[in-house]
C-alpha atoms as a PDB file:
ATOM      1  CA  UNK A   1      -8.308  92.910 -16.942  1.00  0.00           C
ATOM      2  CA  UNK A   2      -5.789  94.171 -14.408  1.00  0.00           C
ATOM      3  CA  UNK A   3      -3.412  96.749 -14.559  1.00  0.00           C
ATOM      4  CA  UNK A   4      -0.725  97.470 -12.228  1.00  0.00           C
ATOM      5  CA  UNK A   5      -2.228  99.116  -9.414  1.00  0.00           C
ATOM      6  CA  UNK A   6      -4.641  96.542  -8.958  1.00  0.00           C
ATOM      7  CA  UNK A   7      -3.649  94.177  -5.903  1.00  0.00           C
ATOM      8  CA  UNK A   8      -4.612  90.619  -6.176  1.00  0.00           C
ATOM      9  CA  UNK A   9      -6.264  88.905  -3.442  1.00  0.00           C
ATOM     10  CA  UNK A  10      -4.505  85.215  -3.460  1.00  0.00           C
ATOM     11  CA  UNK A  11      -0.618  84.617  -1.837  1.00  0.00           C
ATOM     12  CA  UNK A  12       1.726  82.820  -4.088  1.00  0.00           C
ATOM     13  CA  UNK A  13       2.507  82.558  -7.665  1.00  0.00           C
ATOM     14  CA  UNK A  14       0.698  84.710 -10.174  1.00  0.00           C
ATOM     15  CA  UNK A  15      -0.208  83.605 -13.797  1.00  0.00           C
ATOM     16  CA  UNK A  16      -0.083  86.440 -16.051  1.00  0.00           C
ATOM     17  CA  UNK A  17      -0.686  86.834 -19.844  1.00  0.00           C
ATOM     18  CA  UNK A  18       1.685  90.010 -20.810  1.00  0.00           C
ATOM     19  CA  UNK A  19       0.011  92.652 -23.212  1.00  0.00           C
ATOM     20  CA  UNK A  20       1.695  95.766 -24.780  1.00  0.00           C
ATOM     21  CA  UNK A  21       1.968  98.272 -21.511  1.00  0.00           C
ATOM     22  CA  UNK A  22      -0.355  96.305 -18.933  1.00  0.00           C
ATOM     23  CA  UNK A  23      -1.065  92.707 -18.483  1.00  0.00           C
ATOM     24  CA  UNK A  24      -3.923  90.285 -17.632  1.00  0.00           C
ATOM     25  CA  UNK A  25      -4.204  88.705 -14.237  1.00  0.00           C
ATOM     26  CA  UNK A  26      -4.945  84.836 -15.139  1.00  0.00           C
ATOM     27  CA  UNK A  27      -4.758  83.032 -11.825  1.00  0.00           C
ATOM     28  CA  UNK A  28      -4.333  85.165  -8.825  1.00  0.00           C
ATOM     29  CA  UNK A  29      -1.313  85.594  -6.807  1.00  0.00           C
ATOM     30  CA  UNK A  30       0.916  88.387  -5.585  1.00  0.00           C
ATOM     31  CA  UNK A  31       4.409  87.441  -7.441  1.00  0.00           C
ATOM     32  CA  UNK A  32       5.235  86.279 -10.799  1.00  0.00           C
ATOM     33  CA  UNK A  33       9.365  84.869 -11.188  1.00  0.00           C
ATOM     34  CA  UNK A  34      11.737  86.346 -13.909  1.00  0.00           C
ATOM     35  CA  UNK A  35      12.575  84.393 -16.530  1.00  0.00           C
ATOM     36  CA  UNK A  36      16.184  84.568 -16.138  1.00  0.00           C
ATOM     37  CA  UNK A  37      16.963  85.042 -12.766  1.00  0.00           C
ATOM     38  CA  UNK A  38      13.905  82.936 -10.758  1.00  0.00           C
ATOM     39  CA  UNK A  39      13.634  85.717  -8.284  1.00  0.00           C
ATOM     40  CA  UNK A  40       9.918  86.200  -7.471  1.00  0.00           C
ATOM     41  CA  UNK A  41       9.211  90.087  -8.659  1.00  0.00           C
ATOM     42  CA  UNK A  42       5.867  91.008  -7.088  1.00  0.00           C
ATOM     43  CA  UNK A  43       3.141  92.498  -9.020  1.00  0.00           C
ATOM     44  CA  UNK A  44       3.353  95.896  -7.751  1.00  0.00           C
ATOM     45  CA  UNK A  45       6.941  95.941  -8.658  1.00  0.00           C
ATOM     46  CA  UNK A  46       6.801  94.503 -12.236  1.00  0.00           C
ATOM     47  CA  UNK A  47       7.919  97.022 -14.584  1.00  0.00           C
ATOM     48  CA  UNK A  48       9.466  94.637 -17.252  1.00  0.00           C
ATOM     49  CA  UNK A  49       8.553  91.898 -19.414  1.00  0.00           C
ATOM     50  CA  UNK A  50       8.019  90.611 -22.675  1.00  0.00           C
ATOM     51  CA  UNK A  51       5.332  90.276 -24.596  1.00  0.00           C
ATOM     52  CA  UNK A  52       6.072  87.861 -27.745  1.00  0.00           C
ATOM     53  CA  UNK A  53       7.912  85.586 -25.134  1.00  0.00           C
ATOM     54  CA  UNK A  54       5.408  85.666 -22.159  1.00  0.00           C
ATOM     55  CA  UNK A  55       8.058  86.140 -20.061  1.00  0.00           C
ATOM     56  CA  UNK A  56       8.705  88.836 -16.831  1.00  0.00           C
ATOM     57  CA  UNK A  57      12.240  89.843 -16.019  1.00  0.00           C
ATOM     58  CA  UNK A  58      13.461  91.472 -12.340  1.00  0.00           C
ATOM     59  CA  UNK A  59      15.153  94.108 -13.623  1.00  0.00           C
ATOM     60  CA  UNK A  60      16.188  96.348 -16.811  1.00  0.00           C
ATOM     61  CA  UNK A  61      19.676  94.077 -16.519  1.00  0.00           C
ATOM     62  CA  UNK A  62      17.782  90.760 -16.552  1.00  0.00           C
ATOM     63  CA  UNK A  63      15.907  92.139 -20.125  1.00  0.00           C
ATOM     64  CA  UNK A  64      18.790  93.192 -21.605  1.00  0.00           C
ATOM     65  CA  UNK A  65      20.361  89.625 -20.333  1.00  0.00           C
ATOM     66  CA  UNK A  66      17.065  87.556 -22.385  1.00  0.00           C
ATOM     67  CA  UNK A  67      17.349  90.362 -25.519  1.00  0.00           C
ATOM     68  CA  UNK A  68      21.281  89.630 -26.037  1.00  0.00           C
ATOM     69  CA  UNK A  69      20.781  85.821 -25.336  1.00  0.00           C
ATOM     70  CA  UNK A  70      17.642  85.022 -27.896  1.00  0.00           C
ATOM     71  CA  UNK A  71      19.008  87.787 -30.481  1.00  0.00           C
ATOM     72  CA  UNK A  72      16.033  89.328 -30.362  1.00  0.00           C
ATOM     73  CA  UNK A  73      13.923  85.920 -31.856  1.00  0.00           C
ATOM     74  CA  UNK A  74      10.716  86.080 -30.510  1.00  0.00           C
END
């Protein structure tokens, strides 16, 4: 497992598996993309995401954005 302090070895795109307060390094890389925006957040930066949707966001604004869109559906 890999928490956030942990820097990954491999350039490019990260795949992640998002758990409740960390999240588990699949396939190395150094950036994951938010879900609503498509800018790449790297992994020392991500502070947001979602867990029942698997999904990262940039910012507080771009969660808020995916929470008011889906209603809150998983």
């Amino acid at each position: 497992m890999m928490n956030r302090l942990e820097t990954p070895r491999a350039e490019g795109e990260a795949r992640v598996r998002y758990l409740d307060a960390d999240y588990q390094l699949l396939s190395p890389g150094t950036f994951v993309r938010c879900a609503v925006t498509g800018q790449s957040i790297p992994l020392d930066e991500l502070k947001y995401w979602s867990v029942s949707r698997q999904e990262a966001y940039a910012d507080a604004h771009a969660a808020l954005a995916r929470y008011r869109e889906t209603g809150n559906q998983a």
